[in-house]
C-alpha atoms as a PDB file:
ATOM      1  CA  UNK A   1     -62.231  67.487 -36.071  1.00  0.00           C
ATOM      2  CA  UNK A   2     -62.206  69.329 -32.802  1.00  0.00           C
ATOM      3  CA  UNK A   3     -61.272  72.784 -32.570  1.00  0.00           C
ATOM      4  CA  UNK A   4     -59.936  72.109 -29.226  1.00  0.00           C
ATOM      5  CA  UNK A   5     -56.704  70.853 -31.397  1.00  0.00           C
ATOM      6  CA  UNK A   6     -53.908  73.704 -30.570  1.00  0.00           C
ATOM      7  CA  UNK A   7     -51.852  72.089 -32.980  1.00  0.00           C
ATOM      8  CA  UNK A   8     -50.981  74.956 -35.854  1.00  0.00           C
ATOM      9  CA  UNK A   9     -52.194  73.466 -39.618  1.00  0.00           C
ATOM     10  CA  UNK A  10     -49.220  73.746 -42.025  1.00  0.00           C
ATOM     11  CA  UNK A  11     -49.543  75.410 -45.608  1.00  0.00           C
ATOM     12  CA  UNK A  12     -48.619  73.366 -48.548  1.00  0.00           C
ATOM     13  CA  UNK A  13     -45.709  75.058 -49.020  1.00  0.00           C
ATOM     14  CA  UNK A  14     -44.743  73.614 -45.537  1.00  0.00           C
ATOM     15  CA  UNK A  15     -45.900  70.625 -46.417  1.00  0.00           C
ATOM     16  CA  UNK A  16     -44.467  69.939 -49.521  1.00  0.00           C
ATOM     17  CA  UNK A  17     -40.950  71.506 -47.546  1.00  0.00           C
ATOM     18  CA  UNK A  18     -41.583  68.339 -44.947  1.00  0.00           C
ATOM     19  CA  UNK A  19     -42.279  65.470 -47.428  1.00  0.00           C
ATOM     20  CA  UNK A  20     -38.933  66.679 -49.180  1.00  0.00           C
ATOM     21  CA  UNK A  21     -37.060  66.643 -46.078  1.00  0.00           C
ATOM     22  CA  UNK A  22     -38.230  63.217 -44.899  1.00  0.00           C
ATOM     23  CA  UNK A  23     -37.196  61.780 -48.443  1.00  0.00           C
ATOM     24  CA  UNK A  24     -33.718  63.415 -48.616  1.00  0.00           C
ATOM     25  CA  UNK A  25     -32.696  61.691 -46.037  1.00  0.00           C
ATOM     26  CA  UNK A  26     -30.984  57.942 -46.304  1.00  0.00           C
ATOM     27  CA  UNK A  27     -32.777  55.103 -43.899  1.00  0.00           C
ATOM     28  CA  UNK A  28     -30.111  54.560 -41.428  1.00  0.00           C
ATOM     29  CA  UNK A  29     -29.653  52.089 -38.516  1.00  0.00           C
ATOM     30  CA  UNK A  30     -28.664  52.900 -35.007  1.00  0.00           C
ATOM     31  CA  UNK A  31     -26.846  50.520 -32.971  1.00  0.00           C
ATOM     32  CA  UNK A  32     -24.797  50.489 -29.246  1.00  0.00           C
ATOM     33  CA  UNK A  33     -21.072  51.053 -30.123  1.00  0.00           C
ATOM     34  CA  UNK A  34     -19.034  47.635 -30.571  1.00  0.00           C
ATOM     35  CA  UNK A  35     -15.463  48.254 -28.803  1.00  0.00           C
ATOM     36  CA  UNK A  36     -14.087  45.715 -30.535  1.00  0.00           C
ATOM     37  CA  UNK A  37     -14.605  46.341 -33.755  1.00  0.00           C
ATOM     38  CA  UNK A  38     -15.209  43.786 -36.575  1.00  0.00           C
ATOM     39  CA  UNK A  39     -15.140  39.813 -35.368  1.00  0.00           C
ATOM     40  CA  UNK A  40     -12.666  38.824 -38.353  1.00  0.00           C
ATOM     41  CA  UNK A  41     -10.104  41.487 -37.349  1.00  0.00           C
ATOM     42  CA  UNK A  42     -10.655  40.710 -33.665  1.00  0.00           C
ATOM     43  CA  UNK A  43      -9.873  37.468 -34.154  1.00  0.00           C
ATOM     44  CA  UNK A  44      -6.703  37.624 -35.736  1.00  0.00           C
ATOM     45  CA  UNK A  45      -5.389  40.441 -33.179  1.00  0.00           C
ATOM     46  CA  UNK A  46      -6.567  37.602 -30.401  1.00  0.00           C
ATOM     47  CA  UNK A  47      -5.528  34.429 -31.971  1.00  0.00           C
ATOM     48  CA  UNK A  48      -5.617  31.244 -29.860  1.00  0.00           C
ATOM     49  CA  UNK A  49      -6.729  33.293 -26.813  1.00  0.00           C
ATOM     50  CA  UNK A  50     -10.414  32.447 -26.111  1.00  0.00           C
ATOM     51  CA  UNK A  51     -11.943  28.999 -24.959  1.00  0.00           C
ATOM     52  CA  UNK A  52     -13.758  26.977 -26.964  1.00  0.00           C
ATOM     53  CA  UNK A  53     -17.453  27.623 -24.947  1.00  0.00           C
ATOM     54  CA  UNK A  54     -16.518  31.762 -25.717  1.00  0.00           C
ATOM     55  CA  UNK A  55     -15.970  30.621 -29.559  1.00  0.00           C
ATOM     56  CA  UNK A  56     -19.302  28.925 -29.322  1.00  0.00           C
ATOM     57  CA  UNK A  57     -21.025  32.223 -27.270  1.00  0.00           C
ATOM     58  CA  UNK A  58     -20.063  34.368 -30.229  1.00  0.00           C
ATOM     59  CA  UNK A  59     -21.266  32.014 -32.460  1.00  0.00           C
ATOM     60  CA  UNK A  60     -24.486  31.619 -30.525  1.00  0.00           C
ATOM     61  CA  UNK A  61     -24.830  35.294 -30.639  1.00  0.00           C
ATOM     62  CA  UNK A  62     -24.559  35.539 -34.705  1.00  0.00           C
ATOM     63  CA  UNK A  63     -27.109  32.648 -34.809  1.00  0.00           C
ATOM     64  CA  UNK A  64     -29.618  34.676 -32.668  1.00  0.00           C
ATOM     65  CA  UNK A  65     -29.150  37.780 -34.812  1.00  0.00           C
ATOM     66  CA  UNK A  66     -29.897  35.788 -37.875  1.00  0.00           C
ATOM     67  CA  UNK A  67     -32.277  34.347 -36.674  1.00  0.00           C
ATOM     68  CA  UNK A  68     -34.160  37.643 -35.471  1.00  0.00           C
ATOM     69  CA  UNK A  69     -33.608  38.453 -39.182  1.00  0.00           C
ATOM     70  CA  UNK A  70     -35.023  35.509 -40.733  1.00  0.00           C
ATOM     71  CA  UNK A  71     -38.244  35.343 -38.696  1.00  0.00           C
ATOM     72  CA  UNK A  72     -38.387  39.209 -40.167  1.00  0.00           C
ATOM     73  CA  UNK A  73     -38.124  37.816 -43.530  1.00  0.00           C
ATOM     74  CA  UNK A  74     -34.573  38.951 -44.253  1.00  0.00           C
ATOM     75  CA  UNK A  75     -32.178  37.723 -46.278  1.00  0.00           C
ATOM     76  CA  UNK A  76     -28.896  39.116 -45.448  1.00  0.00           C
ATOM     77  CA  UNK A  77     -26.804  37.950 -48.904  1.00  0.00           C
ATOM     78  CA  UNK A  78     -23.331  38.772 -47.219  1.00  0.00           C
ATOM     79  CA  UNK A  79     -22.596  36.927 -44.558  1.00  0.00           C
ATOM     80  CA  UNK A  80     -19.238  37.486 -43.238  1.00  0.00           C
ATOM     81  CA  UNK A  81     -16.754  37.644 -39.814  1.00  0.00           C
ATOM     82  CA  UNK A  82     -16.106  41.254 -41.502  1.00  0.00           C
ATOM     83  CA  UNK A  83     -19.698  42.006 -41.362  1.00  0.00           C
ATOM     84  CA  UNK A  84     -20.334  40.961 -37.280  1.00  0.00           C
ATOM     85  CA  UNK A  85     -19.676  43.396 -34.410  1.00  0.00           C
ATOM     86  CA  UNK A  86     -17.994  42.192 -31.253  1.00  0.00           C
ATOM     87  CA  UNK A  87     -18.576  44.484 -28.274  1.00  0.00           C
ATOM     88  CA  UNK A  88     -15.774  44.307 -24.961  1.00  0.00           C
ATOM     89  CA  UNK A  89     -18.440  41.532 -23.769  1.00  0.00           C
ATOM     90  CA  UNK A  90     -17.715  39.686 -26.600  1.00  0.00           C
ATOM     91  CA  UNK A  91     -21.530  39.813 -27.519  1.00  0.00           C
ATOM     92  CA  UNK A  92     -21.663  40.048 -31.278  1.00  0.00           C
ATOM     93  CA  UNK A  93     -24.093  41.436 -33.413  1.00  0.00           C
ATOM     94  CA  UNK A  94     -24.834  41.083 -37.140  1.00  0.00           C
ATOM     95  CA  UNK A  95     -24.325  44.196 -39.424  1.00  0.00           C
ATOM     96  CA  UNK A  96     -23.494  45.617 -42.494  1.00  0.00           C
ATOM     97  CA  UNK A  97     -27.441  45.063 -44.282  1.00  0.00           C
ATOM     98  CA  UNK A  98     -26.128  46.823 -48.060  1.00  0.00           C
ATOM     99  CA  UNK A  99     -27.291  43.532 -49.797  1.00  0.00           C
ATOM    100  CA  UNK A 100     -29.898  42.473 -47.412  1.00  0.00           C
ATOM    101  CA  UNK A 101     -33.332  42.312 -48.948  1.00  0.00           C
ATOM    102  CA  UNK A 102     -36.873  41.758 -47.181  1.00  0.00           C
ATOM    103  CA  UNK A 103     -38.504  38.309 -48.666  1.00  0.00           C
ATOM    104  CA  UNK A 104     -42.078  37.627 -49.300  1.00  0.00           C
ATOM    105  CA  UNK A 105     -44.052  35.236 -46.415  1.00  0.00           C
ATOM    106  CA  UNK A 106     -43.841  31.959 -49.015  1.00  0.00           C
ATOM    107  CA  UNK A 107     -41.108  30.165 -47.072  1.00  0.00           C
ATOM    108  CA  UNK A 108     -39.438  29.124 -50.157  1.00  0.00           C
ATOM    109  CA  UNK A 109     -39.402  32.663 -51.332  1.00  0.00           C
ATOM    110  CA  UNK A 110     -36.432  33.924 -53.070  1.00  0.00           C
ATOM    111  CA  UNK A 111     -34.440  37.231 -53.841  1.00  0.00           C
ATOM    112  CA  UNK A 112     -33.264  36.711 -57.230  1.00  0.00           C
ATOM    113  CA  UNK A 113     -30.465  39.610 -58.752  1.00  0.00           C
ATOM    114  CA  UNK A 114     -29.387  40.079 -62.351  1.00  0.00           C
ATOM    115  CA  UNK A 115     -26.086  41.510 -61.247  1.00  0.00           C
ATOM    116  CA  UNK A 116     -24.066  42.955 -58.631  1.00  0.00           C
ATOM    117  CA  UNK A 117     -20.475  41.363 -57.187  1.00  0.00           C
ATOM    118  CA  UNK A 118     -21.266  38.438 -54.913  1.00  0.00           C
ATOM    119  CA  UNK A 119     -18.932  37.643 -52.101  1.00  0.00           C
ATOM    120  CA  UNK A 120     -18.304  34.179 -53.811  1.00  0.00           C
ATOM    121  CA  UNK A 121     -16.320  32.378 -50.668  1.00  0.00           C
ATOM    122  CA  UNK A 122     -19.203  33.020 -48.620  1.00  0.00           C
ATOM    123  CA  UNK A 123     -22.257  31.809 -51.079  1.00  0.00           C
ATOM    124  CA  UNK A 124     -24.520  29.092 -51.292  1.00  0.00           C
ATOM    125  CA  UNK A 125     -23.669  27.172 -54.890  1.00  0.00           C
ATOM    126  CA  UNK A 126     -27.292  27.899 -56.007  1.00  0.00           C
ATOM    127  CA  UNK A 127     -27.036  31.652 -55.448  1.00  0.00           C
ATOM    128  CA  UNK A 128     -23.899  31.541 -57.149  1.00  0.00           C
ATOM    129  CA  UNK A 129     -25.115  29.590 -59.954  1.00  0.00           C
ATOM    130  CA  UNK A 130     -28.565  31.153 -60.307  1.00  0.00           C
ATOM    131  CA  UNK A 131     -28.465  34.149 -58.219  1.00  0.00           C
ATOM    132  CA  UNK A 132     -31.409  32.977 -55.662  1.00  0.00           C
ATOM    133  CA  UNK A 133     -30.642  34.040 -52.230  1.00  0.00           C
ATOM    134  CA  UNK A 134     -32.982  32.906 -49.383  1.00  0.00           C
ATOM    135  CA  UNK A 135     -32.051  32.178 -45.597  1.00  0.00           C
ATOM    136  CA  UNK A 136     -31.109  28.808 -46.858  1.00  0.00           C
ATOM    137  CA  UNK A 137     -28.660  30.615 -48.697  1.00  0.00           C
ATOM    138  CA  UNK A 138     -27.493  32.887 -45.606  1.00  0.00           C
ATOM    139  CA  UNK A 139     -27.456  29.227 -43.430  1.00  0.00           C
ATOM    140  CA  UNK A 140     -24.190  28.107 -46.416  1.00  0.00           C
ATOM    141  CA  UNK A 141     -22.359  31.419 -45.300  1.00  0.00           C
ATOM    142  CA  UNK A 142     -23.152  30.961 -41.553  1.00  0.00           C
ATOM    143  CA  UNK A 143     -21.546  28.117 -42.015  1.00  0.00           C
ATOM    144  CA  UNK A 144     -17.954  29.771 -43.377  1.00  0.00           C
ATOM    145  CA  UNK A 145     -18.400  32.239 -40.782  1.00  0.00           C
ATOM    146  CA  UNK A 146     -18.418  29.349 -37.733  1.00  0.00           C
ATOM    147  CA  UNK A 147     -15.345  28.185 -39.868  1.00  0.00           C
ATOM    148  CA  UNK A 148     -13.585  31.815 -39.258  1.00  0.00           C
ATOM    149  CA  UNK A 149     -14.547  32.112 -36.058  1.00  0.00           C
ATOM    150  CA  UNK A 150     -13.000  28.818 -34.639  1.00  0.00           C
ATOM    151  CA  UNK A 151      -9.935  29.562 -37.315  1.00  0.00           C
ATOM    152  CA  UNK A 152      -9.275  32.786 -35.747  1.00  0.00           C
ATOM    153  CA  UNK A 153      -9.926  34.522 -38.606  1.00  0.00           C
ATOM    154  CA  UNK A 154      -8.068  32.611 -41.101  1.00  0.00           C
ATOM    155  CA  UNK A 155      -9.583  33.214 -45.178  1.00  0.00           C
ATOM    156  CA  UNK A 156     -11.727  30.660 -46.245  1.00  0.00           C
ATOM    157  CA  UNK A 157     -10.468  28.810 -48.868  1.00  0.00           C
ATOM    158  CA  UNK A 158      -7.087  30.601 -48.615  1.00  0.00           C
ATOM    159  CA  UNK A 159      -4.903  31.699 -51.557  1.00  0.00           C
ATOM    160  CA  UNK A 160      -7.603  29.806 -54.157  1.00  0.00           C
ATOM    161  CA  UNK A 161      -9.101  31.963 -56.803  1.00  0.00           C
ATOM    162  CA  UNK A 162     -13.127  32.493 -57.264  1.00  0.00           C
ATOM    163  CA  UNK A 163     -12.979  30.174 -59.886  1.00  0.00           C
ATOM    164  CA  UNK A 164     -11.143  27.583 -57.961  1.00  0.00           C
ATOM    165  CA  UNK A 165     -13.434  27.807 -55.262  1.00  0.00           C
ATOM    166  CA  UNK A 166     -16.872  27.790 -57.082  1.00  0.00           C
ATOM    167  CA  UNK A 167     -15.083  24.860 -59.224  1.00  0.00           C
ATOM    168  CA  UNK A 168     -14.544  22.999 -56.156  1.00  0.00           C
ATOM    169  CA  UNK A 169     -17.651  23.464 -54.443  1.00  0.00           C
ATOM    170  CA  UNK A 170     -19.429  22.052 -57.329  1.00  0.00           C
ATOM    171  CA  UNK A 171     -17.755  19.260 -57.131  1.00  0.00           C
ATOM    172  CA  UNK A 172     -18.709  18.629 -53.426  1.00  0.00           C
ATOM    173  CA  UNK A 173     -15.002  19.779 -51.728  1.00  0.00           C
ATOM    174  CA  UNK A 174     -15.565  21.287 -48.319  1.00  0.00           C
ATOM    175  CA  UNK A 175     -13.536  23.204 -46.108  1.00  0.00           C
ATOM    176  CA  UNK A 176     -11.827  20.832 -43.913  1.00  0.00           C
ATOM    177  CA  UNK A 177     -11.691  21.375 -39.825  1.00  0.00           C
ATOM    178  CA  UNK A 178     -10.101  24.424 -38.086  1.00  0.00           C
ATOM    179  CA  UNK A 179      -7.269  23.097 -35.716  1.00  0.00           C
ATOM    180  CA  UNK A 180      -8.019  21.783 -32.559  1.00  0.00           C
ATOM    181  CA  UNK A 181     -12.658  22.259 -34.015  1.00  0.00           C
ATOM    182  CA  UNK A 182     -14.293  20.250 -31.638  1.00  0.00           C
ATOM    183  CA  UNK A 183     -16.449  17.589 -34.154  1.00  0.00           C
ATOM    184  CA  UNK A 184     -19.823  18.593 -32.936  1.00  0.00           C
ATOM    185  CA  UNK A 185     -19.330  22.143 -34.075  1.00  0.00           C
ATOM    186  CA  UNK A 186     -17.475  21.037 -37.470  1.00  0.00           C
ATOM    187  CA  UNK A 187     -20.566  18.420 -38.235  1.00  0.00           C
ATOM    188  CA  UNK A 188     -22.593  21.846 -37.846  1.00  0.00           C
ATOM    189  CA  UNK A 189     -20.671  23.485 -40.663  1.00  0.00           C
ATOM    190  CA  UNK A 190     -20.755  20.635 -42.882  1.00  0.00           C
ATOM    191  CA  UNK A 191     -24.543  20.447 -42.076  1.00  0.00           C
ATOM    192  CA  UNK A 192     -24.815  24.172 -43.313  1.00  0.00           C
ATOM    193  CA  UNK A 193     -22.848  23.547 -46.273  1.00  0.00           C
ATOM    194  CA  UNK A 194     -25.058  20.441 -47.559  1.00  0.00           C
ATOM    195  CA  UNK A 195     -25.529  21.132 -51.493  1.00  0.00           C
ATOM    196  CA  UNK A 196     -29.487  20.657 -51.119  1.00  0.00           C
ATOM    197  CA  UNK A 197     -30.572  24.050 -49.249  1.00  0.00           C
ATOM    198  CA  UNK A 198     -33.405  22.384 -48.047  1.00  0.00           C
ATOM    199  CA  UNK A 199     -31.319  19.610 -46.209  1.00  0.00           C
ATOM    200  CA  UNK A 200     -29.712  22.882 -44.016  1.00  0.00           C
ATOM    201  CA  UNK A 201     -31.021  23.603 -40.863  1.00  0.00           C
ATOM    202  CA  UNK A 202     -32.328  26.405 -39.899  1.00  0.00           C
ATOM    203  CA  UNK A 203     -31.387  28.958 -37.956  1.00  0.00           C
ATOM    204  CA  UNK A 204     -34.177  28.433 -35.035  1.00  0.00           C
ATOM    205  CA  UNK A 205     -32.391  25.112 -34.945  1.00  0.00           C
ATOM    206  CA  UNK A 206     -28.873  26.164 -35.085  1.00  0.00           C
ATOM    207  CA  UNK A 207     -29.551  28.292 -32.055  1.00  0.00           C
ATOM    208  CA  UNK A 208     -30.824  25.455 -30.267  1.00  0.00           C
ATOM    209  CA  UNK A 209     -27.478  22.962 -31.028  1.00  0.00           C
ATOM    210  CA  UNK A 210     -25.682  25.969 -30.206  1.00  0.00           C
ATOM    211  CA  UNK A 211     -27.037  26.219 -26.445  1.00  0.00           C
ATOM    212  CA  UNK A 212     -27.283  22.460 -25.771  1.00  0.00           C
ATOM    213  CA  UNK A 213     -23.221  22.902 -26.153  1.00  0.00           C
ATOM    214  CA  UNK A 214     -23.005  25.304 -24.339  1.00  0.00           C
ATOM    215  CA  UNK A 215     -24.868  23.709 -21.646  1.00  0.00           C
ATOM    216  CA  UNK A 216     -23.579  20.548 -21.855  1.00  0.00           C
ATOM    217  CA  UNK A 217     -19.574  21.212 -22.381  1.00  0.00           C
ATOM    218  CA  UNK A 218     -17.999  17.845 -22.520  1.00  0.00           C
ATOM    219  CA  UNK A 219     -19.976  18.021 -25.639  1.00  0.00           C
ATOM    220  CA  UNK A 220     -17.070  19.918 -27.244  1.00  0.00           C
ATOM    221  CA  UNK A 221     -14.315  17.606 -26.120  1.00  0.00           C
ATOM    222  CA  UNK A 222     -14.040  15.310 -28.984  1.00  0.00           C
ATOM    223  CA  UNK A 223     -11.993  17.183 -31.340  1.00  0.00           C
ATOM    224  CA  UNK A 224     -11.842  16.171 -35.424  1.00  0.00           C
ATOM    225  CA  UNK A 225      -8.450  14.309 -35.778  1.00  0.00           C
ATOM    226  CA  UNK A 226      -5.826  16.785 -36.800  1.00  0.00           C
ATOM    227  CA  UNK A 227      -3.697  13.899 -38.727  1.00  0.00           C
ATOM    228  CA  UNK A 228      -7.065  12.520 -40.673  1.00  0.00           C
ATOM    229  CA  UNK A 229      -8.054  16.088 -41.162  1.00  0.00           C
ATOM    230  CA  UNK A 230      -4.895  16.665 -43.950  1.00  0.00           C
ATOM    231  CA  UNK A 231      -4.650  13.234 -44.944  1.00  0.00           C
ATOM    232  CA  UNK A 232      -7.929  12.474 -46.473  1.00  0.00           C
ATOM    233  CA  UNK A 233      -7.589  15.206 -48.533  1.00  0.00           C
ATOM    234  CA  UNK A 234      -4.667  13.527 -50.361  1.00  0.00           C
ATOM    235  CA  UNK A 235      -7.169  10.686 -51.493  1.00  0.00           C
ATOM    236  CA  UNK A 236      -5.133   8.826 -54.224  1.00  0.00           C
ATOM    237  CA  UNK A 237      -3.332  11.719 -54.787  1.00  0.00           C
ATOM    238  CA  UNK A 238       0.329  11.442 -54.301  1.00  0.00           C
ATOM    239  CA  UNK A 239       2.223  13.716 -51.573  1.00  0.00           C
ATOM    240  CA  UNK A 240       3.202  17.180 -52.466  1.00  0.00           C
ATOM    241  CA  UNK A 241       6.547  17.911 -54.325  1.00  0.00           C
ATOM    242  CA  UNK A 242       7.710  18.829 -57.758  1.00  0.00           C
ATOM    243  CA  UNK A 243       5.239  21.423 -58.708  1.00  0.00           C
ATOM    244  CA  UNK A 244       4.597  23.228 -55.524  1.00  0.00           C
ATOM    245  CA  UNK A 245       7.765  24.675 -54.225  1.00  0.00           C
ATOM    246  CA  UNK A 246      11.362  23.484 -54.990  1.00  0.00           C
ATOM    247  CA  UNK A 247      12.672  23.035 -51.255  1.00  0.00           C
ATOM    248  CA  UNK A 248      11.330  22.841 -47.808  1.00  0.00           C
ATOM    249  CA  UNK A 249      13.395  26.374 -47.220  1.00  0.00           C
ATOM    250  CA  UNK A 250      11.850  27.816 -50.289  1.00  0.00           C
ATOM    251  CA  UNK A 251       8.228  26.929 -49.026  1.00  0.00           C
ATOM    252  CA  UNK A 252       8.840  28.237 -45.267  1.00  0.00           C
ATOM    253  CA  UNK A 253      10.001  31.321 -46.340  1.00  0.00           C
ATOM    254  CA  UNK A 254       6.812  31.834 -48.616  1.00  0.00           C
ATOM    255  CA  UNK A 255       5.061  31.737 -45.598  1.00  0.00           C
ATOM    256  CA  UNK A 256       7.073  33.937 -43.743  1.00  0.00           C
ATOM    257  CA  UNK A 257       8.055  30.731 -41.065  1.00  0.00           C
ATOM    258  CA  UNK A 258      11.666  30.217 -42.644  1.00  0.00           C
ATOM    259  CA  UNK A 259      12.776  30.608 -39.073  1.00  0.00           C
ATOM    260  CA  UNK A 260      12.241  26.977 -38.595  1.00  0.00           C
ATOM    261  CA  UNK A 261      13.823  26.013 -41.830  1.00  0.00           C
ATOM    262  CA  UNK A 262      17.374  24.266 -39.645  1.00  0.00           C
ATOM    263  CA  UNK A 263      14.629  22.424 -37.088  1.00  0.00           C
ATOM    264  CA  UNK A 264      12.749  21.112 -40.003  1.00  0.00           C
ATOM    265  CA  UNK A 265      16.199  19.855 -41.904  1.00  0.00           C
ATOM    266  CA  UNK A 266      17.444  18.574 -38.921  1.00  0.00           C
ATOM    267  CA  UNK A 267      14.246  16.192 -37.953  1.00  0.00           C
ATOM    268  CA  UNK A 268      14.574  14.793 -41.232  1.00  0.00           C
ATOM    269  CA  UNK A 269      11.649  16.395 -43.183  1.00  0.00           C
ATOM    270  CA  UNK A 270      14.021  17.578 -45.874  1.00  0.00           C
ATOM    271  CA  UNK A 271      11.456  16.768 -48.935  1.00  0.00           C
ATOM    272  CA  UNK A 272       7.875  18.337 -49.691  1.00  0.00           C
ATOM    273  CA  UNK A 273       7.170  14.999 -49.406  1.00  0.00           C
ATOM    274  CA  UNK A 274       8.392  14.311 -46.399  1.00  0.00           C
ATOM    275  CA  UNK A 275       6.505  17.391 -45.388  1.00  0.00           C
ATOM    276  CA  UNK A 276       3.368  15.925 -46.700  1.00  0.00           C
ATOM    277  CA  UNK A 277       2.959  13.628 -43.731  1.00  0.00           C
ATOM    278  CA  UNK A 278       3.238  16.763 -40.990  1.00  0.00           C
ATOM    279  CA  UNK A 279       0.921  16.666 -38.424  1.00  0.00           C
ATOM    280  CA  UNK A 280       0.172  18.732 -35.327  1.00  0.00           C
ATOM    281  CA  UNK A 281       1.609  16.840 -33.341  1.00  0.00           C
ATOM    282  CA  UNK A 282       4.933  16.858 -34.924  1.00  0.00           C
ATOM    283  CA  UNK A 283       4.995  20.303 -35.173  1.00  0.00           C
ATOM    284  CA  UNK A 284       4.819  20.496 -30.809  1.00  0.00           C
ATOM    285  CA  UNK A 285       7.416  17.583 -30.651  1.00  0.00           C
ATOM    286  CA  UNK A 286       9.911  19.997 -33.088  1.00  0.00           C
ATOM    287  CA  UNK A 287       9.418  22.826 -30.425  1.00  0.00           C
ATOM    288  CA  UNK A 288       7.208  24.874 -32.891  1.00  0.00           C
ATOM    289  CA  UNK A 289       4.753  26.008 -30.025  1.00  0.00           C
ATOM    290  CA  UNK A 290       3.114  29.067 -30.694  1.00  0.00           C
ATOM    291  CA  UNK A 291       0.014  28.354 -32.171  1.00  0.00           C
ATOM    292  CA  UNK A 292      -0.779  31.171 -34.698  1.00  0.00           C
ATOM    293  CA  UNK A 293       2.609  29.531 -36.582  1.00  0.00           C
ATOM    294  CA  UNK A 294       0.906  26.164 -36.081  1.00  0.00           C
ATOM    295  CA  UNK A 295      -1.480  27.620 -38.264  1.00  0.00           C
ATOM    296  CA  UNK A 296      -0.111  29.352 -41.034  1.00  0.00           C
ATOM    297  CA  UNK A 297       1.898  25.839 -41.432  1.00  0.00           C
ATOM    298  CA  UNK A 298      -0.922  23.358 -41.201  1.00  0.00           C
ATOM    299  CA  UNK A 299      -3.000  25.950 -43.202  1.00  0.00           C
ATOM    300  CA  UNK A 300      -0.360  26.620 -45.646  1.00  0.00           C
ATOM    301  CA  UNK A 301      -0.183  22.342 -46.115  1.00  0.00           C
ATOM    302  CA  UNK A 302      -3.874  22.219 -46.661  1.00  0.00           C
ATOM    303  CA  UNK A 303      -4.127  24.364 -48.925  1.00  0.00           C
ATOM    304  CA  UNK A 304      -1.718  22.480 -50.750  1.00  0.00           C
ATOM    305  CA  UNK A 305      -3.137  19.158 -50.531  1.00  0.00           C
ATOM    306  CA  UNK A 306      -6.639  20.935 -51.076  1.00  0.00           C
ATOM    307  CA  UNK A 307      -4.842  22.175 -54.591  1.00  0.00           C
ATOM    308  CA  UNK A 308      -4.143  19.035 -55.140  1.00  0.00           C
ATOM    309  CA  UNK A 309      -7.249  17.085 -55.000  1.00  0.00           C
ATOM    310  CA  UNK A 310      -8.653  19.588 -56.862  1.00  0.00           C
ATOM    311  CA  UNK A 311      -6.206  19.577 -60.082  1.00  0.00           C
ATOM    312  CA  UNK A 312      -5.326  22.834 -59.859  1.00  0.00           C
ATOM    313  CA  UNK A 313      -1.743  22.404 -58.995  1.00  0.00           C
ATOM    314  CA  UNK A 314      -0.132  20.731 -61.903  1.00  0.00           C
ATOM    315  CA  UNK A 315       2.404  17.716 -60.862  1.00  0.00           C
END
């Protein structure tokens, strides 16, 4: 070593005094401030108010971000609208890395836990069911969080337990669309929700469907049908009634929309069953126009119907 080094040499006392120090203190992760806040929370406060091409930008941006973290090896394990960022710009940027873990190089490498609460609406079956997470796995929960995004926030899955959910899953029920989802972005999320992780793309390629929207924006014209989009959940089910709620009154005012208990009487829909057969449309031609109670009634019906199919509501 030169001597030229001014550099004063440290005792062991000193640097013992350092390594403690260094390991005292937590790893933590600096990022830009986010005005906005969380994206789920953001959402609801702005519900309806953003175009579909700035629905698809914030999505784009969450892609990116997992896909930064993927090429790194990460696997993120919690997934969520709660867990993204959304600056003024409406740029958003993945956080909240408590259950991320780094993977090995093998490709089909897995982070496999004993324990630990997983955030079940958000999780692949398989990690659920064998506790293997892998960017396959993060790909399934990208896929509820495009479902938030273009819901405005709404809960995935709704009022259904864990149990209910993971039950349902199993047995190959999906989400159905967001109102007014244009079909390319809903054929995404069923694409990230196939049961075969290796039949999801990945996020290199979600990035890429993402920006040919975005430059091509007739693309996102063709919406899913809203009346299809409830019905086929019936299947041969029968219509609602009976074992739901007793009157059309008594089920508005569960959702806190009995203000439209009179208009709903008066156009004839007077039965659950009669109910049943509610589409969006309808709900304009009554005069119901404001679209966060378009939701909460066409959600509150799904969920329903999705009860339903499902045997969980008993007839």
């Amino acid at each position: 070593m030169s001597s030229g080094n001014s550099s004063k040499s440290r005792s062991p006392d000193e640097c013992m005094h350092a390594i403690h120090e260094v390991a005292s203190k937590p790893v933590m992760i600096v990022t830009e401030y986010m005005e906005n806040g969380s994206l789920d929370t953001f959402l609801k406060k702005n519900d309806g108010h953003f175009t579909v091409i700035q629905l698809v930008g914030m999505l784009r941006g969450i892609a990116s971000g997992m896909k930064y973290l993927s090429d790194m090896g990460y696997v993120h394990r919690d997934l969520a609208a709660r867990n993204i960022l959304i600056n003024s710009n409406l740029v958003c940027k993945v956080s909240d890395f408590g259950l991320s873990r780094i993977l090995e190089d093998d490709p089909e490498a897995a982070y496999t836990t004993r324990g630990g609460k997983i955030p079940i609406r958000w999780t692949a079956p398989e990690a659920i069911a064998f506790r293997k997470f892998t960017s396959a796995s993060d790909v399934w929960s990208y896929g509820i969080v495009m479902w938030e995004v273009v819901s405005y926030g709404e809960r995935p899955y709704w009022e259904m337990t864990n149990q209910d959910v993971i039950k349902a899953v199993e047995e190959g029920y999906r989400l159905p669309s967001p109102m007014d989802c244009p079909a390319a972005l809903y054929q995404l999320m069923l694409d990230c929700w196939q049961k075969d992780r290796n039949s999801r793309p990945k996020f290199d390629e979600i990035v890429c469907m993402l920006e040919k929207l975005i430059r091509n924006p007739s693309s996102l014209k063709t919406l899913v049908n809203a009346s299809s989009r409830v019905s086929n959940l019936l299947g041969e089910h029968s219509p609602l009634g009976n074992g739901v709620y007793r009157s059309v009154g008594e089920w508005l005012e569960a959702i806190k929309m009995g203000r439209y208990t009179e208009i709903f009487m008066e156009n004839g829909y007077s039965s659950m069953d009669a109910v049943a057969q509610v589409t969006l449309e309808d709900l304009r031609r009554l005069g119901i126009t404001l679209v966060g109670h378009q939701k909460k009634i066409m959600n509150s019906l799904q969920e329903m119907k999705v009860q339903l199919v499902n045997g969980m509501v008993p007839l």
